[in-house]
C-alpha atoms as a PDB file:
ATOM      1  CA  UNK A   1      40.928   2.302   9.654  1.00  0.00           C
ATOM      2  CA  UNK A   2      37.947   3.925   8.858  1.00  0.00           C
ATOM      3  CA  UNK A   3      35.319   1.477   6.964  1.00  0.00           C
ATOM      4  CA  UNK A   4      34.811   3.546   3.937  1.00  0.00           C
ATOM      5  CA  UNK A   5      38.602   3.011   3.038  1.00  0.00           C
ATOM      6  CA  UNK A   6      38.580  -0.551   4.884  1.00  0.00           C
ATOM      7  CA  UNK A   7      38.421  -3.006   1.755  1.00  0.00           C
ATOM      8  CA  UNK A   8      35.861  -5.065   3.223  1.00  0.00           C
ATOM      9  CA  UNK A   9      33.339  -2.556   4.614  1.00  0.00           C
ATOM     10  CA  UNK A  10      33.637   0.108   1.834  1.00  0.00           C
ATOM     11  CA  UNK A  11      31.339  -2.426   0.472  1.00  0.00           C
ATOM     12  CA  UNK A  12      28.611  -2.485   2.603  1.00  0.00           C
ATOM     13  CA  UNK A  13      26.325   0.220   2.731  1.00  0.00           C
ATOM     14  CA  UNK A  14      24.936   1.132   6.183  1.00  0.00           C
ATOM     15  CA  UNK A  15      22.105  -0.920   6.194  1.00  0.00           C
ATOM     16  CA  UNK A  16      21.896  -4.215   4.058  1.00  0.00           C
ATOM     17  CA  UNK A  17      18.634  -6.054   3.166  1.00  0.00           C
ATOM     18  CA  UNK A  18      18.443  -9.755   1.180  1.00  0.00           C
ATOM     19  CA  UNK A  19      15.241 -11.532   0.034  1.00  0.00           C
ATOM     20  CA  UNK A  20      14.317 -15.026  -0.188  1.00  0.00           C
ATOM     21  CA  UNK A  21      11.238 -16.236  -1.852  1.00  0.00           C
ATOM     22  CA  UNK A  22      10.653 -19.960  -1.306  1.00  0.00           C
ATOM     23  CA  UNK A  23      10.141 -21.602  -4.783  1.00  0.00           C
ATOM     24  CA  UNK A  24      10.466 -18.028  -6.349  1.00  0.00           C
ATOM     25  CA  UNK A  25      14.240 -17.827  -7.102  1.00  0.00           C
ATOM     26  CA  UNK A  26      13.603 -15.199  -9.318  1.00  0.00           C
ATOM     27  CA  UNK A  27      13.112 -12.821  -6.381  1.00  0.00           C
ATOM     28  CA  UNK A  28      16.264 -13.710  -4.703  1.00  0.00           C
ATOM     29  CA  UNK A  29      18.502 -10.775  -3.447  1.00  0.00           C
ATOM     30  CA  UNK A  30      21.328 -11.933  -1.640  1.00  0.00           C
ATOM     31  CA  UNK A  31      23.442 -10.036   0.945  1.00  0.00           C
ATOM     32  CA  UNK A  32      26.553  -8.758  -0.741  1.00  0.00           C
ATOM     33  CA  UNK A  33      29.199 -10.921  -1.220  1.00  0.00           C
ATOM     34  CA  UNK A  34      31.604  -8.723   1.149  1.00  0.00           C
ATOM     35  CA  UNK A  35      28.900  -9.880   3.942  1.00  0.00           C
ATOM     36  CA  UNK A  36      30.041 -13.184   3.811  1.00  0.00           C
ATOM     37  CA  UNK A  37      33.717 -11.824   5.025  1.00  0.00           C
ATOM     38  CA  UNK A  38      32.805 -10.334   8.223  1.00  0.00           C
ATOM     39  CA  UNK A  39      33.521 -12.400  11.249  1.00  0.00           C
ATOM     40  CA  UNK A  40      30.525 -13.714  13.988  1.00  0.00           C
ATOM     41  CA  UNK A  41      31.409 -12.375  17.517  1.00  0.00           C
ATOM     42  CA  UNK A  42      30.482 -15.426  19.516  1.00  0.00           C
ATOM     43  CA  UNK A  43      28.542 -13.299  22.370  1.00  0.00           C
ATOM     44  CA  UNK A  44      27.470 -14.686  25.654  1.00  0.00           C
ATOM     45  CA  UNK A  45      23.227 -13.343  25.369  1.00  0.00           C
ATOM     46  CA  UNK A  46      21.926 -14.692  22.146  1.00  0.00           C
ATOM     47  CA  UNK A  47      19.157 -16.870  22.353  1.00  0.00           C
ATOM     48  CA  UNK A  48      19.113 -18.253  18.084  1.00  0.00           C
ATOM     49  CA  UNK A  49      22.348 -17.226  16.771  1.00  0.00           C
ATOM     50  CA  UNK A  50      20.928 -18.306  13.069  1.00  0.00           C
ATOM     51  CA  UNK A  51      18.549 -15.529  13.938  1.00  0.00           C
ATOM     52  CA  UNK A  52      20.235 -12.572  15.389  1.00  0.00           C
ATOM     53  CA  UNK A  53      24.205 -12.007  16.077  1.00  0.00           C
ATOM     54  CA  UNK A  54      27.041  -9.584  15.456  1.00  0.00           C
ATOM     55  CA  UNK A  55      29.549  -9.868  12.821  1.00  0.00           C
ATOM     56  CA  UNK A  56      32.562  -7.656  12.955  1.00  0.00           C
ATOM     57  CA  UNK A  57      34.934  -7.233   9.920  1.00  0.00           C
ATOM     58  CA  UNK A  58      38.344  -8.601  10.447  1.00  0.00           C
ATOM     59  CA  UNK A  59      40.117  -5.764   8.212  1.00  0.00           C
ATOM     60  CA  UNK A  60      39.003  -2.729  10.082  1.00  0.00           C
ATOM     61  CA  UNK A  61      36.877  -4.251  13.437  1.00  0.00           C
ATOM     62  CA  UNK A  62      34.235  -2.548  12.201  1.00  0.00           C
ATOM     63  CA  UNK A  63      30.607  -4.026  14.824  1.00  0.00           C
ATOM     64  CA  UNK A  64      26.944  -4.973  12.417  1.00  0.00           C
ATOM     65  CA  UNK A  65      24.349  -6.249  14.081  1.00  0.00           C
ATOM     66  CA  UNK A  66      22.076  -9.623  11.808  1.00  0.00           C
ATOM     67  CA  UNK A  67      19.216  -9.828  11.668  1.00  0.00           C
ATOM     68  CA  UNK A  68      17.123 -12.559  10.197  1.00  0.00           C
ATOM     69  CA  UNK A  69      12.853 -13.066   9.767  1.00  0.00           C
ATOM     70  CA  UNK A  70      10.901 -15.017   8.132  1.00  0.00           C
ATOM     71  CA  UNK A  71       7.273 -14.983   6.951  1.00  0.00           C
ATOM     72  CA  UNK A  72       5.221 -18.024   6.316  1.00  0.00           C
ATOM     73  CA  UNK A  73       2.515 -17.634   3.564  1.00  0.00           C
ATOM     74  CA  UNK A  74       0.659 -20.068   1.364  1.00  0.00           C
ATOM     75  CA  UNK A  75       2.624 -19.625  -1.353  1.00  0.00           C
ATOM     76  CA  UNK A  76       6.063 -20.039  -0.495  1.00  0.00           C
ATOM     77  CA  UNK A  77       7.869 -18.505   3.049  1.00  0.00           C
ATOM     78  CA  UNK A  78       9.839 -14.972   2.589  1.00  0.00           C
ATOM     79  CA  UNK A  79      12.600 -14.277   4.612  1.00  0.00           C
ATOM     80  CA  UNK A  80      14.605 -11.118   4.721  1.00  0.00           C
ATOM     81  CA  UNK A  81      18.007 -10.624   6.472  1.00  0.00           C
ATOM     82  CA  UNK A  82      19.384  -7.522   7.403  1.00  0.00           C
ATOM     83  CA  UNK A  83      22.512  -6.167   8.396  1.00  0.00           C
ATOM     84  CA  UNK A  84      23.392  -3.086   9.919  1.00  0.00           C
ATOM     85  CA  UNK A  85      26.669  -1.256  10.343  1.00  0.00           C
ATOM     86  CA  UNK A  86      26.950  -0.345  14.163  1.00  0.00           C
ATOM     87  CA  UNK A  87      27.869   3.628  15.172  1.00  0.00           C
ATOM     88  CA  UNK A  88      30.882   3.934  16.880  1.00  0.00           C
ATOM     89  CA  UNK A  89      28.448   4.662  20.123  1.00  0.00           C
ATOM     90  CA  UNK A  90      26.269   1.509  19.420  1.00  0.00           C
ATOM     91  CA  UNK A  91      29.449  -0.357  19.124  1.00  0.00           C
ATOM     92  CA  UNK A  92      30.623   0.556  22.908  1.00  0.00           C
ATOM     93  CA  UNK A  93      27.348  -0.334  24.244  1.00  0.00           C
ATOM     94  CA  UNK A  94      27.751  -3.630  23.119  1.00  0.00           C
ATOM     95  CA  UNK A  95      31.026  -3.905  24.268  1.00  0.00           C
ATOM     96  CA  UNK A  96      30.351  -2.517  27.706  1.00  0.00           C
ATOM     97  CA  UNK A  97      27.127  -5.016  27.718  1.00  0.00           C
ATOM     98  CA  UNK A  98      29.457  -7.980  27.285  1.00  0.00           C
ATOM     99  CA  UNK A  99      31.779  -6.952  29.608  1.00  0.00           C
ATOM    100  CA  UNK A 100      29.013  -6.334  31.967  1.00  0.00           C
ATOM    101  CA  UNK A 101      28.144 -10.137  31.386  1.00  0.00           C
ATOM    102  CA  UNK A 102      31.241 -11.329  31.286  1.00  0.00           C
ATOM    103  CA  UNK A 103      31.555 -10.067  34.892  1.00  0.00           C
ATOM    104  CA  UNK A 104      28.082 -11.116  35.771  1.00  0.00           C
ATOM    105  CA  UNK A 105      29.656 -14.860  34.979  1.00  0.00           C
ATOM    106  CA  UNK A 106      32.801 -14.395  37.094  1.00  0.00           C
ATOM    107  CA  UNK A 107      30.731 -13.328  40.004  1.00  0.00           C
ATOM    108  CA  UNK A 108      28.473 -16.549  40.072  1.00  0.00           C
ATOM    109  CA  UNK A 109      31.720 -18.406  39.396  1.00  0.00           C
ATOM    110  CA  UNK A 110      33.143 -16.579  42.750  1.00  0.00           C
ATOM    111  CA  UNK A 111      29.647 -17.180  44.986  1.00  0.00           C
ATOM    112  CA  UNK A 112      29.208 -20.741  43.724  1.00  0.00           C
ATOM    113  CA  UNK A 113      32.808 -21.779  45.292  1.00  0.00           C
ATOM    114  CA  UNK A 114      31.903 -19.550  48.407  1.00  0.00           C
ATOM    115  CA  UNK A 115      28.791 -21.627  49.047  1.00  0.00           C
ATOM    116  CA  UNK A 116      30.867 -24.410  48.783  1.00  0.00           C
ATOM    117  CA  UNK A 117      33.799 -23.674  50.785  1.00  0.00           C
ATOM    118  CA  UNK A 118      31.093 -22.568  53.664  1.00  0.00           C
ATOM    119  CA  UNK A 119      29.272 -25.856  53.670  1.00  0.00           C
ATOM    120  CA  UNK A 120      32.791 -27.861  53.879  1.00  0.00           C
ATOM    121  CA  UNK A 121      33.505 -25.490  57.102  1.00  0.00           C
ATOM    122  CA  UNK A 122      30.137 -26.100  58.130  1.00  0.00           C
ATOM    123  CA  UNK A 123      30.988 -30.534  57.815  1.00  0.00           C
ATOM    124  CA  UNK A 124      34.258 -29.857  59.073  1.00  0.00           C
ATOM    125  CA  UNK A 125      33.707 -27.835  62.431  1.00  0.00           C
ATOM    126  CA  UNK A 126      29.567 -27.769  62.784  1.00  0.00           C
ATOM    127  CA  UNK A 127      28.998 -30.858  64.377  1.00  0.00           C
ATOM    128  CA  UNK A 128      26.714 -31.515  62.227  1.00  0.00           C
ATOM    129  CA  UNK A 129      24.380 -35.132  62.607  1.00  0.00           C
ATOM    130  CA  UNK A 130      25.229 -37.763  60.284  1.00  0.00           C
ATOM    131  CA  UNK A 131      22.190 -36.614  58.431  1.00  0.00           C
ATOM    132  CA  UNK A 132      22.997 -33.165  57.903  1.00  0.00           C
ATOM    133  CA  UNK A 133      26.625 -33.697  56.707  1.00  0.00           C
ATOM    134  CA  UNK A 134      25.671 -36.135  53.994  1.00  0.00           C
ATOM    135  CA  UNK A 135      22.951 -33.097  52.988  1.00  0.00           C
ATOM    136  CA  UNK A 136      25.082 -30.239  53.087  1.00  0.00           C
ATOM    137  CA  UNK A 137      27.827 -32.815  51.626  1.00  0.00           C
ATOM    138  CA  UNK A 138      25.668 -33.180  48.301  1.00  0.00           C
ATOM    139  CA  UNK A 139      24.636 -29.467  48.008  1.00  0.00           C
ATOM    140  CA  UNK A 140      28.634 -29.125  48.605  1.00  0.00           C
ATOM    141  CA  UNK A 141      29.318 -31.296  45.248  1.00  0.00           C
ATOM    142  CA  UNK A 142      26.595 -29.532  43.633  1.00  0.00           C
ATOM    143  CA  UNK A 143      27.946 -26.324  43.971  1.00  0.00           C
ATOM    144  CA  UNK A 144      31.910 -27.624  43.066  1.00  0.00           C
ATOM    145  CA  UNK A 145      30.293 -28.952  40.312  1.00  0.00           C
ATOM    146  CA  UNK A 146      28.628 -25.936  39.054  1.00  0.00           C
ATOM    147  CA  UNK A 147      31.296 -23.479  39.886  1.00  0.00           C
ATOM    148  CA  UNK A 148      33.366 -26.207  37.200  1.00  0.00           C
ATOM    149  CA  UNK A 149      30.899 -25.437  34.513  1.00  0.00           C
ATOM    150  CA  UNK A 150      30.841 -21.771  34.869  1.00  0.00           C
ATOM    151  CA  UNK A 151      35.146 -21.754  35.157  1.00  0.00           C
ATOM    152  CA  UNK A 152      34.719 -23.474  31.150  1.00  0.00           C
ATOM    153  CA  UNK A 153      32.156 -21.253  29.999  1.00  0.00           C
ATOM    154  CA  UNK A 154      34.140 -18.547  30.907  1.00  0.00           C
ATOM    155  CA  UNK A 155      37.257 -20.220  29.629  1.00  0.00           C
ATOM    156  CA  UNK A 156      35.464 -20.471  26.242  1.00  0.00           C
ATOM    157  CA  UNK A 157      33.900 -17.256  26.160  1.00  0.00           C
ATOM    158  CA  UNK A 158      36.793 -15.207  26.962  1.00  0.00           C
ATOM    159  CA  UNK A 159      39.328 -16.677  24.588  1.00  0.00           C
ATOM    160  CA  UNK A 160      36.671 -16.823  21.710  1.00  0.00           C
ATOM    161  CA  UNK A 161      36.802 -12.720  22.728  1.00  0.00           C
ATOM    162  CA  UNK A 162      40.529 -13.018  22.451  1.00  0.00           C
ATOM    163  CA  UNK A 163      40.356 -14.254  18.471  1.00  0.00           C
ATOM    164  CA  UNK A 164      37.353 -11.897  17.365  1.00  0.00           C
ATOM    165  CA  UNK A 165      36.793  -9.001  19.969  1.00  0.00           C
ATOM    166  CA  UNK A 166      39.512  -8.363  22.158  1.00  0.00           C
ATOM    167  CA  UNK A 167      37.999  -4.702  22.822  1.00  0.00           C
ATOM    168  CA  UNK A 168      35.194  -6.480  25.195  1.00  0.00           C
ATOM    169  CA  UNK A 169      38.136  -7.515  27.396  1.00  0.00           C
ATOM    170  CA  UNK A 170      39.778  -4.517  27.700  1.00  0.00           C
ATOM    171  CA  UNK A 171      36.773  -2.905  29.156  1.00  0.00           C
ATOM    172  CA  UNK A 172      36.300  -5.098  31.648  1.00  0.00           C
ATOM    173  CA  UNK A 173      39.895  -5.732  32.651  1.00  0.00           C
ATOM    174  CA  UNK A 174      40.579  -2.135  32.228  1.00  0.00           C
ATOM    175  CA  UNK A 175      37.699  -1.360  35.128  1.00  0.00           C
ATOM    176  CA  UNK A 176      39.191  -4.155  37.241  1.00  0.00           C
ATOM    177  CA  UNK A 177      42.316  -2.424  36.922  1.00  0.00           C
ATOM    178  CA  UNK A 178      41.501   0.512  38.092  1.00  0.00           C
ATOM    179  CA  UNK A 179      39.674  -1.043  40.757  1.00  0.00           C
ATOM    180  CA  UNK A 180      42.727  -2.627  41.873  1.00  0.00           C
ATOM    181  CA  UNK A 181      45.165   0.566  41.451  1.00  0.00           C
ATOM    182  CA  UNK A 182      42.293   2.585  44.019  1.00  0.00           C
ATOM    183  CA  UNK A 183      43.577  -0.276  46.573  1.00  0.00           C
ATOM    184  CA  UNK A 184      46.904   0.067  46.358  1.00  0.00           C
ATOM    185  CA  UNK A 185      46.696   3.361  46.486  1.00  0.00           C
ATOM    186  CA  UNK A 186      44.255   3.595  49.649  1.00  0.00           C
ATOM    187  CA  UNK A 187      46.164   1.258  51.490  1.00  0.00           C
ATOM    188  CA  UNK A 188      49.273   3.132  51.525  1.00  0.00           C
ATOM    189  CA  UNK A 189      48.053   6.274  52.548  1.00  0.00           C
ATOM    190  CA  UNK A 190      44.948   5.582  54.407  1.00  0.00           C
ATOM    191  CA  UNK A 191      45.375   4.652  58.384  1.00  0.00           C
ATOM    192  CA  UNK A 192      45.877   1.310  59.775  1.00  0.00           C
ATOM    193  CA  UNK A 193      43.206  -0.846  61.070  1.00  0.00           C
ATOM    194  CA  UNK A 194      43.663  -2.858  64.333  1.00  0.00           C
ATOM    195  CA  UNK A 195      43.448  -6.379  62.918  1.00  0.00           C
ATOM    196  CA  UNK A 196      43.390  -5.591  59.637  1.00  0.00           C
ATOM    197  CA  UNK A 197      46.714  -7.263  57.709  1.00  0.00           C
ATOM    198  CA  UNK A 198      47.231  -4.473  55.382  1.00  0.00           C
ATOM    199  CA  UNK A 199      50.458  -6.076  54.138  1.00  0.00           C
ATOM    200  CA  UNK A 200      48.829  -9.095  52.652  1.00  0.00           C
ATOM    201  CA  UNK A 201      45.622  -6.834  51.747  1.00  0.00           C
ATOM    202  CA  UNK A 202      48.604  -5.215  49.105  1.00  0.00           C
ATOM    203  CA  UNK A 203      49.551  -8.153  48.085  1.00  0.00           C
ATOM    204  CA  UNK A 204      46.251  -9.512  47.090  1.00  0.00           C
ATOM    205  CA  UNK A 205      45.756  -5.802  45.577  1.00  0.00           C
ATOM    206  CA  UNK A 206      49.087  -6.114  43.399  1.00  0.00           C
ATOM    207  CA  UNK A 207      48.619  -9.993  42.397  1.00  0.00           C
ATOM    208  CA  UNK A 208      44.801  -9.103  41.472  1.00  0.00           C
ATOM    209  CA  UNK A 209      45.920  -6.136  39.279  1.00  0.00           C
ATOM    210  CA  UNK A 210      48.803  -8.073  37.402  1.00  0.00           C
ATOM    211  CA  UNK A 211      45.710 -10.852  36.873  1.00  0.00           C
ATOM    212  CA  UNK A 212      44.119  -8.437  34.929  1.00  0.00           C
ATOM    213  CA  UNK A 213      46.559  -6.318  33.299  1.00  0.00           C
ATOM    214  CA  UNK A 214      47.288  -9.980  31.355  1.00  0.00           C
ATOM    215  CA  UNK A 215      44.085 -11.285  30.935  1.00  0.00           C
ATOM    216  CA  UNK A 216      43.117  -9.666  27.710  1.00  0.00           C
ATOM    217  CA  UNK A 217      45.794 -11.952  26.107  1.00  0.00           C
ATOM    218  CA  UNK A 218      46.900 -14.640  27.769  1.00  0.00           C
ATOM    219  CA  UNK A 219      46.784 -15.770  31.491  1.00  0.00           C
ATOM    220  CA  UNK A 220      44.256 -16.769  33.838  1.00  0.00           C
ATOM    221  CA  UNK A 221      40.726 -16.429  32.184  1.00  0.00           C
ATOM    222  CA  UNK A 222      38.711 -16.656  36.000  1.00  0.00           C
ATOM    223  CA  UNK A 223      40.340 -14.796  38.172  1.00  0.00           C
ATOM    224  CA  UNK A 224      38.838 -14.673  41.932  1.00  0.00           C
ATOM    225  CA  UNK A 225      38.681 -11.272  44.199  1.00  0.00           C
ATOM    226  CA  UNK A 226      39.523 -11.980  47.416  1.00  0.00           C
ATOM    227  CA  UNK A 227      37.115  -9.557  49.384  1.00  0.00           C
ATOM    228  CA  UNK A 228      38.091  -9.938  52.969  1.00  0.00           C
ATOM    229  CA  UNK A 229      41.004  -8.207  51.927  1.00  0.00           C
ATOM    230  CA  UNK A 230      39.616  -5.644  49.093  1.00  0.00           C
ATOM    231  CA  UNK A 231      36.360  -4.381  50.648  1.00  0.00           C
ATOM    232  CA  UNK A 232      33.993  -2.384  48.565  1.00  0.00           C
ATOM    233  CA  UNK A 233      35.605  -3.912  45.431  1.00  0.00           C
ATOM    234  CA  UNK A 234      32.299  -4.787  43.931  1.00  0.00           C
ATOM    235  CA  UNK A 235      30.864  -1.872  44.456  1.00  0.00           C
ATOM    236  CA  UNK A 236      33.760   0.524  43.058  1.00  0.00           C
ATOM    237  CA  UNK A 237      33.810  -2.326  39.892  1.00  0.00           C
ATOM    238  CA  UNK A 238      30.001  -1.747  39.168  1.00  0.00           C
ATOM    239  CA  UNK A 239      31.040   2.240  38.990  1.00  0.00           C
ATOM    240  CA  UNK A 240      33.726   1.823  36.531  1.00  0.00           C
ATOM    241  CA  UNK A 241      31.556  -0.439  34.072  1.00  0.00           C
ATOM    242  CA  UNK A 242      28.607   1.808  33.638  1.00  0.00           C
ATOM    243  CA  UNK A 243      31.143   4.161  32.246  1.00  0.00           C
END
């Protein structure tokens, strides 16, 4: 739906500007009451969402950016708020940004239990002294319990995307898709590697993909890439999300 016949947005003009006069109500000019309808996209790099966020309309999905500032002066603090309707180009930068992020999260989530399952190898079959096990046995926790945190801030974050911009995952799933489709593809035409279990490397390819393909709905909201068996993955990912 485009937003000038969108019941919400036909509205809104472009740009939108209040006023607030502290002890000077008589200056007031609000937002437009159709403001008030749009939805806040909880997005992952906002520092003072009271300050700046983006709203998108639920009628037509329609991206503004908010903006708030404020002036102090002797007599009596302005601030001025202003909302902006995003172009359909400013819109899929944002997008692609949070996807970008969104991916940037996954990654640490992936390195943070790879740090951890190395230093359990390394208390396992090391040899370690006493002294050294109970170290790399803290930084072990450490990292499990990190790699925790980042699985629920992911959790959060992607199915808060799921109720108010569900476009954000389909970018980044969609690239991860593809990713995994260039596997399955190379793997069946390209020439076996001694040592190399290309069997299981499909496998991994096909599970990964079906990961993804239900992510943007329901399913798993971390999902891990093996890279022993999918080399260059990260590589060919970081390709497909600069668009």
């Amino acid at each position: 739906m485009h937003p000038f016949a969108c019941p919400i947005c036909s509205r809104l003009q472009d740009v939108e500007t209040s006023f607030t006069k502290c002890g000077a109500p008589q200056y007031d000019r609000p937002l437009p009451d159709a403001a008030s309808q749009l939805e806040m996209v909880p997005f992952l790099d906002y520092e003072d969402k009271d300050r700046y966020h983006v709203r998108r309309c639920p009628s037509c999905a329609t991206l503004y950016s908010y903006s708030l500032s404020s002036e102090y002066q002797v007599n009596g603090s302005e601030d001025e708020e202003t909302l902006t309707r995003m172009t359909v180009a400013g819109a899929t930068v944002f997008q692609r940004q949070q996807a970008r992020l969104l991916e940037a999260l996954r990654r640490d989530i992936d390195d943070t239990e790879g740090s951890a399952g190395a230093l359990g190898d390394y208390i396992d079959h090391g040899h370690p002294s006493p002294a050294e096990a109970e170290e790399a046995f803290e930084k072990m926790q450490a990292n499990r319990a990190r790699a925790l945190h980042g699985r629920e801030h992911l959790r959060v974050q992607v199915e808060a995307f799921r109720g108010t911009c569900s476009e954000i995952l389909l970018i980044w799933a969609q690239a991860h898709r593809r990713v995994c489709q260039s596997f399955i593809y190379s793997l069946r035409t390209s020439p076996r590697r001694p040592g190399f279990d290309v069997q299981t490397a499909q496998y991994v390819a096909r599970t990964t993909l079906e990961a993804w393909e239900a992510l943007p709905e329901a399913g798993e909201t971390y999902i891990p890439i093996p890279a022993v068996y999918l080399e260059g993955y990260l590589d060919r990912l970081d390709a497909e999300l600069k668009g």
